[in-house]
Every structure is written in structure tokens, then in C-alpha cells.
C-alpha atoms as a PDB file:
ATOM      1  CA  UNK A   1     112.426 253.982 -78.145  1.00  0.00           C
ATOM      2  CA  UNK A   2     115.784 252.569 -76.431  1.00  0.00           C
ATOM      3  CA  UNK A   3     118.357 251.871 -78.717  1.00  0.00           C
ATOM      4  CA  UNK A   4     119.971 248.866 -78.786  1.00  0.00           C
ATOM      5  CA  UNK A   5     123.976 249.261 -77.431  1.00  0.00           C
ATOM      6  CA  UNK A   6     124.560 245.870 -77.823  1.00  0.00           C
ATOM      7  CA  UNK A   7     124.695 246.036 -81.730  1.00  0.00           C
ATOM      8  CA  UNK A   8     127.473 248.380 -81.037  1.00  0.00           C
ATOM      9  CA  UNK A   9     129.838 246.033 -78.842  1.00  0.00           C
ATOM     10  CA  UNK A  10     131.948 244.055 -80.884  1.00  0.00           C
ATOM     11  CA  UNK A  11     133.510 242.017 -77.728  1.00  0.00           C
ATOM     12  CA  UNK A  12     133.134 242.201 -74.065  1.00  0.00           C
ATOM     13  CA  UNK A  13     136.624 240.818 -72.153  1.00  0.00           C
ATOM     14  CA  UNK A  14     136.449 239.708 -68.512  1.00  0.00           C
ATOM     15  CA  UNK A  15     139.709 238.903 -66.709  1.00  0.00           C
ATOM     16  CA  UNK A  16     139.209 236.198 -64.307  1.00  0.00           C
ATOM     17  CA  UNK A  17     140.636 234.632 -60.978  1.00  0.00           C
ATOM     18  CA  UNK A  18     138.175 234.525 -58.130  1.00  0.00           C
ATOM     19  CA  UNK A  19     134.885 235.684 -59.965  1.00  0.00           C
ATOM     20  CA  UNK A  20     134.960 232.830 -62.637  1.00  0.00           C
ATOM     21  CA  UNK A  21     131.830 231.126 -61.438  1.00  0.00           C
ATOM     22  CA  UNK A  22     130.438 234.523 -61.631  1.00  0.00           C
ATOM     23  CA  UNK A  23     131.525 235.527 -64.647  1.00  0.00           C
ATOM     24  CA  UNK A  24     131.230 231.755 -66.482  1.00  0.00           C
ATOM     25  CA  UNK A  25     127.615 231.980 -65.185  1.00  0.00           C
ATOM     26  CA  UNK A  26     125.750 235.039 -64.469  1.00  0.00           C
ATOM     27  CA  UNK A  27     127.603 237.767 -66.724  1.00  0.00           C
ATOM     28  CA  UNK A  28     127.544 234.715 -69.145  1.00  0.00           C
ATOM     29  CA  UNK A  29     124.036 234.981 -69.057  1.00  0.00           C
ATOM     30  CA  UNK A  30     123.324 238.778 -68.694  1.00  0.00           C
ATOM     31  CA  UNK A  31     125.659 239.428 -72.015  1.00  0.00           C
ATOM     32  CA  UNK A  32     123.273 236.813 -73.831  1.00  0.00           C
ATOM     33  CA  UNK A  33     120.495 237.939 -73.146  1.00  0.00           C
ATOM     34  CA  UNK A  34     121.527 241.437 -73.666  1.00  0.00           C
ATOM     35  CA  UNK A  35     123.166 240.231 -77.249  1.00  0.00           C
ATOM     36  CA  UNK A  36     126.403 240.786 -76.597  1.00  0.00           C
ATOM     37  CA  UNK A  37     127.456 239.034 -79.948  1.00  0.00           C
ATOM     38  CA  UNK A  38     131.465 237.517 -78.478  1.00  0.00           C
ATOM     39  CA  UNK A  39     131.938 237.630 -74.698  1.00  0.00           C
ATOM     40  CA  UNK A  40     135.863 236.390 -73.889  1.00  0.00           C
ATOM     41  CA  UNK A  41     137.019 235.045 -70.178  1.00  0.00           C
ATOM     42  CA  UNK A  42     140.722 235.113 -69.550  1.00  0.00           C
ATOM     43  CA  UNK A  43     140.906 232.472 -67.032  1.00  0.00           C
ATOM     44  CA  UNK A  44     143.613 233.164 -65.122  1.00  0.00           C
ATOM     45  CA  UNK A  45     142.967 229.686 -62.909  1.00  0.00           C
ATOM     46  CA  UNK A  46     143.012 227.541 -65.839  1.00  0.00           C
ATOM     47  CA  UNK A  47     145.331 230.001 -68.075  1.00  0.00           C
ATOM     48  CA  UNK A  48     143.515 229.675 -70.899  1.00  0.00           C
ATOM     49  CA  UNK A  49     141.127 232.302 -72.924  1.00  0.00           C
ATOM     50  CA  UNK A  50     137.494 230.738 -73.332  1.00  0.00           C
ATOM     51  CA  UNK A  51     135.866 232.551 -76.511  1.00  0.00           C
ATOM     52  CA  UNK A  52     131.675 232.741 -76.353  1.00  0.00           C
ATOM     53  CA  UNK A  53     129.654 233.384 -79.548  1.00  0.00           C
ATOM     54  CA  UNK A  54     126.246 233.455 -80.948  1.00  0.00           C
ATOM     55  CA  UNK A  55     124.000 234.430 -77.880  1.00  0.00           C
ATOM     56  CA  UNK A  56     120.952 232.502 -78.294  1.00  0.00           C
ATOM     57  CA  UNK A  57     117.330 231.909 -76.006  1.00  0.00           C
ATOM     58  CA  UNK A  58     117.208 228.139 -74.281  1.00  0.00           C
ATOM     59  CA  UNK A  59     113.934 226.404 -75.206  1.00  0.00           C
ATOM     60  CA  UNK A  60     113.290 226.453 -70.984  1.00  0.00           C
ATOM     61  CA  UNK A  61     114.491 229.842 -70.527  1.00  0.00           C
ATOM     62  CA  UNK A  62     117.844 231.501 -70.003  1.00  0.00           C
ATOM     63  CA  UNK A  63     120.471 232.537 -72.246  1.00  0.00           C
ATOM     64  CA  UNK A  64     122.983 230.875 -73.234  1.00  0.00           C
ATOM     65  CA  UNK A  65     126.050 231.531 -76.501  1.00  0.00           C
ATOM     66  CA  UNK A  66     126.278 228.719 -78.782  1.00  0.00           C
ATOM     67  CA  UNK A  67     129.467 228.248 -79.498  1.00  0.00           C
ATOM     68  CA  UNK A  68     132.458 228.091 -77.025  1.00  0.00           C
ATOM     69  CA  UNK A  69     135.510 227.674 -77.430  1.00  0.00           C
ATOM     70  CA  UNK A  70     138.722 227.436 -75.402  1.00  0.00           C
ATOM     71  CA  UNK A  71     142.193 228.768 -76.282  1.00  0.00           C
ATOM     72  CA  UNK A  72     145.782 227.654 -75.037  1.00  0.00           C
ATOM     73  CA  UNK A  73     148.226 230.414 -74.002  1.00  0.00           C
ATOM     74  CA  UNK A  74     150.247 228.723 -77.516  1.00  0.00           C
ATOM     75  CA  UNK A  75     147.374 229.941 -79.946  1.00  0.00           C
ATOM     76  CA  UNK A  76     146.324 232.882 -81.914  1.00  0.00           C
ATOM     77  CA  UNK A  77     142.616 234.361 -81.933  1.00  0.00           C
ATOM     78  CA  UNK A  78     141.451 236.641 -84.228  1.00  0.00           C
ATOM     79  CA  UNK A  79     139.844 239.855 -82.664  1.00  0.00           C
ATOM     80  CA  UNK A  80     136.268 240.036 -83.722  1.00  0.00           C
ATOM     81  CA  UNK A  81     134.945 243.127 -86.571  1.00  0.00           C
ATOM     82  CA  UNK A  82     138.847 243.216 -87.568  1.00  0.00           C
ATOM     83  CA  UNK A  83     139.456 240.392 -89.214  1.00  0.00           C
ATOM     84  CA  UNK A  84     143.383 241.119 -90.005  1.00  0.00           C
ATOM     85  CA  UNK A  85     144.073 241.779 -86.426  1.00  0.00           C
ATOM     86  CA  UNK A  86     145.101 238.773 -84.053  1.00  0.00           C
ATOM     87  CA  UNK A  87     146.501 238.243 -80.264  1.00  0.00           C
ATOM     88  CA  UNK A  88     148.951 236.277 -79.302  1.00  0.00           C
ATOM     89  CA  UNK A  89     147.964 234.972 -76.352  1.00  0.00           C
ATOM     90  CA  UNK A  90     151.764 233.684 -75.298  1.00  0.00           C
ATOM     91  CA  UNK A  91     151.879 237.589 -74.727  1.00  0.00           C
ATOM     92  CA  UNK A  92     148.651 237.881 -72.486  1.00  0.00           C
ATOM     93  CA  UNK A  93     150.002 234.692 -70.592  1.00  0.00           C
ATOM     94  CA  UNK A  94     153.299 234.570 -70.279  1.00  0.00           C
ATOM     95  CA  UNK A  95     155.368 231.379 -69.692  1.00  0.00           C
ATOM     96  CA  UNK A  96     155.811 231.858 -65.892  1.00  0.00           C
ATOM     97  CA  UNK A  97     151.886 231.660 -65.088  1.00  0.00           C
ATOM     98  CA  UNK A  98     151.435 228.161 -65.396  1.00  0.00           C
ATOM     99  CA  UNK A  99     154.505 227.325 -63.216  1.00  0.00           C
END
């Protein structure tokens, strides 16, 4: 029997410029379906973190995470299986990207 690694991810973390289609779709995608439970994009084109949850099965096939959500370079996120640890993301994107 294989085991199943995903149970033992607790986050996968692209970094992003010129594969974001790629990433946004078809990683997207491959970590659902594999059950990759939080899947995180730094987008460096947008500077902004976009946070994926809850991989799920669409009704016509696919996968797809449930819940998205997108982070400003001002916010806080809270890193996922350690609940008292957070990331300031004003340190992963500093003031000067967005100028």
C-alpha cells in the first residue's frame, strides 16, 4: 500500500513572477487533487500572498480548494499546524516592491 505524503504536508509555498498562470492553475490543481490541505502563492506581480484551503473534487471533474483568500503585504497570516506562529508579510514584501 502507498502511503499517503500529503497528510504529512502542512503547507506547500510557491513564489511567483512568470509561472503564475502555471502555478494559479495547474500546480493549483495537482496539490488538490493530491490533498495538499493549504497551498500559498506569493505573487510577486500583484504583491500580494493568495492563501488556498480545503482541496475539494468539482462535481464535472477537476480539483479545485475551497476557500481562497488574498493577503496585502500590510497583514498578518497565521502559519498553518502552529497556530501561535504568524508572518508578517511587510517583511516578505518590503515597501520598495510595489514602487
Amino acid at each position: 500500500m502507498i502511503p499517503n505524503l500529503a497528510a504529512d504536508i502542512l503547507l506547500v509555498i510557491e513564489v511567483s513572477d512568470s509561472t503564475l498562470k502555471y502555478d494559479r492553475i495547474t500546480k493549483l490543481s495537482l496539490y488538490a487533487e493530491s490533498g495538499i490541505a493549504d497551498y500559498w502563492i506569493f505573487n510577486l506581480v500583484d504583491i500580494q500572498l493568495e492563501m488556498h484551503s480545503e482541496p475539494y473534487q468539482k462535481q464535472r471533474g477537476g480539483f479545485d480548494y475551497r476557500v481562497k483568500r488574498v493577503v496585502l503585504p500590510n497583514e498578518f497570516v497565521v502559519i498553518p499546524g502552529f497556530p501561535d506562529l504568524s508572518l508578517d508579510l511587510s517583511a516578505v514584501f518590503p515597501a520598495q516592491m510595489g514602487e
